[in-house]
C-alpha atoms as a PDB file:
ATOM      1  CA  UNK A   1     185.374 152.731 216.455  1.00  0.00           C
ATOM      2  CA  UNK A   2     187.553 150.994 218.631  1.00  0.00           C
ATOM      3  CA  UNK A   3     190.555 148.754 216.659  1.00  0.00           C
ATOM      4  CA  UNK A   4     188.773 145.537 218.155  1.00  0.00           C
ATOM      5  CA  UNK A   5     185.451 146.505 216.306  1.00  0.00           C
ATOM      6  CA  UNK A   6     187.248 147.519 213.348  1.00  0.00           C
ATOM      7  CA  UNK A   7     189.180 144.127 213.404  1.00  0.00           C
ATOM      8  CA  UNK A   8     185.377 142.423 214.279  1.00  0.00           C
ATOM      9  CA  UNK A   9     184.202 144.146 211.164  1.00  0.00           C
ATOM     10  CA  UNK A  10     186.709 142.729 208.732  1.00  0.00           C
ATOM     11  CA  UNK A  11     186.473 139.555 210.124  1.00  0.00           C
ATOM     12  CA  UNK A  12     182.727 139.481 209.293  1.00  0.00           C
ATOM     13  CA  UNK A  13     183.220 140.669 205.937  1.00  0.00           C
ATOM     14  CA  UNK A  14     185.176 138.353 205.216  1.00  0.00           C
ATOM     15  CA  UNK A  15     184.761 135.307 202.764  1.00  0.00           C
ATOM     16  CA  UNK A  16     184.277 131.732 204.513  1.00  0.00           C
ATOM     17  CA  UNK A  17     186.974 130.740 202.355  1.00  0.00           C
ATOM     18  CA  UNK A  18     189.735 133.110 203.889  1.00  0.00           C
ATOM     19  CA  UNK A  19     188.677 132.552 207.185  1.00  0.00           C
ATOM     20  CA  UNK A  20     191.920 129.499 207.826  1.00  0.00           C
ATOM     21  CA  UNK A  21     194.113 132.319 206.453  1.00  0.00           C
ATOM     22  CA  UNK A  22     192.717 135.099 208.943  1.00  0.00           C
ATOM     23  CA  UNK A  23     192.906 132.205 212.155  1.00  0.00           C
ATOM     24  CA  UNK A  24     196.286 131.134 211.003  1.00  0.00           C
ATOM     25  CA  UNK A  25     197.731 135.075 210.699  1.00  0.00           C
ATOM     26  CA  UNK A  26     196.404 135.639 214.434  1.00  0.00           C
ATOM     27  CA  UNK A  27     197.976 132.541 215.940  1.00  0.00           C
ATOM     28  CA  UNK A  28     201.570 133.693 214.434  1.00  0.00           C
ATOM     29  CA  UNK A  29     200.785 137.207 215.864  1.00  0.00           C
ATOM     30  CA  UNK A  30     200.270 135.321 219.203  1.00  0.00           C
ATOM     31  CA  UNK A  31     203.425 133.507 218.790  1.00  0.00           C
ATOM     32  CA  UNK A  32     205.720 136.569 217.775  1.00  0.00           C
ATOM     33  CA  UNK A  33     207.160 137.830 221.238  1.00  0.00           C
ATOM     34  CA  UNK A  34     206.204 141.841 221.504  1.00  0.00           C
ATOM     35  CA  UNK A  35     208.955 143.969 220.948  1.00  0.00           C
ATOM     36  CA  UNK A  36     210.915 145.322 223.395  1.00  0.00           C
ATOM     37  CA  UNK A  37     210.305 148.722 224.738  1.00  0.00           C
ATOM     38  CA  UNK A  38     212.712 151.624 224.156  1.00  0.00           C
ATOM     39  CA  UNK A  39     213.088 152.442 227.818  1.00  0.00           C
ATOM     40  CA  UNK A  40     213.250 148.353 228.898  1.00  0.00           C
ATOM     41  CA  UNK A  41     215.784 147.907 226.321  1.00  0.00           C
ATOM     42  CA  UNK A  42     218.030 150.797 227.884  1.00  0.00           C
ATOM     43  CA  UNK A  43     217.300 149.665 231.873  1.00  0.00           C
ATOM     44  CA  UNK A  44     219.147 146.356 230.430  1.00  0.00           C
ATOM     45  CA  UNK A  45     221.372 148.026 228.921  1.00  0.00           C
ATOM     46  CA  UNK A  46     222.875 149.773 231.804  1.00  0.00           C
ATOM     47  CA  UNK A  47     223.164 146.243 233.685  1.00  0.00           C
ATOM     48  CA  UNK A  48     225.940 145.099 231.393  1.00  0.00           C
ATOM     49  CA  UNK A  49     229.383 145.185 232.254  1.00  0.00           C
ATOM     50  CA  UNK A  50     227.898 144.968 236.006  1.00  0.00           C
ATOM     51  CA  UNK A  51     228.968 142.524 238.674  1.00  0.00           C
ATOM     52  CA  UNK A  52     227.009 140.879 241.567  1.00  0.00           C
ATOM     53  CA  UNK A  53     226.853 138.512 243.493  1.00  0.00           C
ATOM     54  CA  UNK A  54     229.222 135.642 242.404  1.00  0.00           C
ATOM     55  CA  UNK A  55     229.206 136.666 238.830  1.00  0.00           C
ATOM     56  CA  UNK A  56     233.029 137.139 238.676  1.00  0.00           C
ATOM     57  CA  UNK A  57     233.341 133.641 240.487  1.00  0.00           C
ATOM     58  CA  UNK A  58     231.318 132.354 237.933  1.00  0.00           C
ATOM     59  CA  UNK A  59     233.718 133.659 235.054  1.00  0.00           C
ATOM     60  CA  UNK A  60     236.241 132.204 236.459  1.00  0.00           C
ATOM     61  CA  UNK A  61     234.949 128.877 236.996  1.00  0.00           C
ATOM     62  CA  UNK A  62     233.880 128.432 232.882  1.00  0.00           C
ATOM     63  CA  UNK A  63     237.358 130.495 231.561  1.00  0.00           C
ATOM     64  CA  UNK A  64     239.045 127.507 234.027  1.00  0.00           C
ATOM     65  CA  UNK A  65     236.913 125.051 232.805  1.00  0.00           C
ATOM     66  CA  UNK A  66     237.594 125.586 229.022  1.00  0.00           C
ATOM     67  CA  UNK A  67     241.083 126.285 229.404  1.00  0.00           C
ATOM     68  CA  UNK A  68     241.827 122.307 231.305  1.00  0.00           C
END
């Protein structure tokens, strides 16, 4: 049984009453952003501390800015 049947399944035995509950814990599921893979979360990693392109312009342009 697949987890979509098995999900199906409970949904059907459930009471009509806890039905709202069951809706209202699948559209904060939907919400929640997925977590973050090990391996994404380490290709990120290894961007920081870069610089390209005009990123060191940048820098200097907001330490300037807050320092006036």
């Amino acid at each position: 049984m697949t987890l979509k049947e098995r999900l199906l399944q409970e949904i059907e035995a459930l009471p009509a009453e806890r039905l709202a509950e069951a809706i209202a814990l699948i559209q904060s599921l939907q919400k929640k952003p997925s977590p973050t893979s090990p391996q994404s979360f380490l290709a990120h990693l290894k961007t920081i501390g870069t610089w390209a392109g005009d990123d060191l312009y940048h820098a200097w342009l907001n330490t300037h800015k807050k320092n006036l």
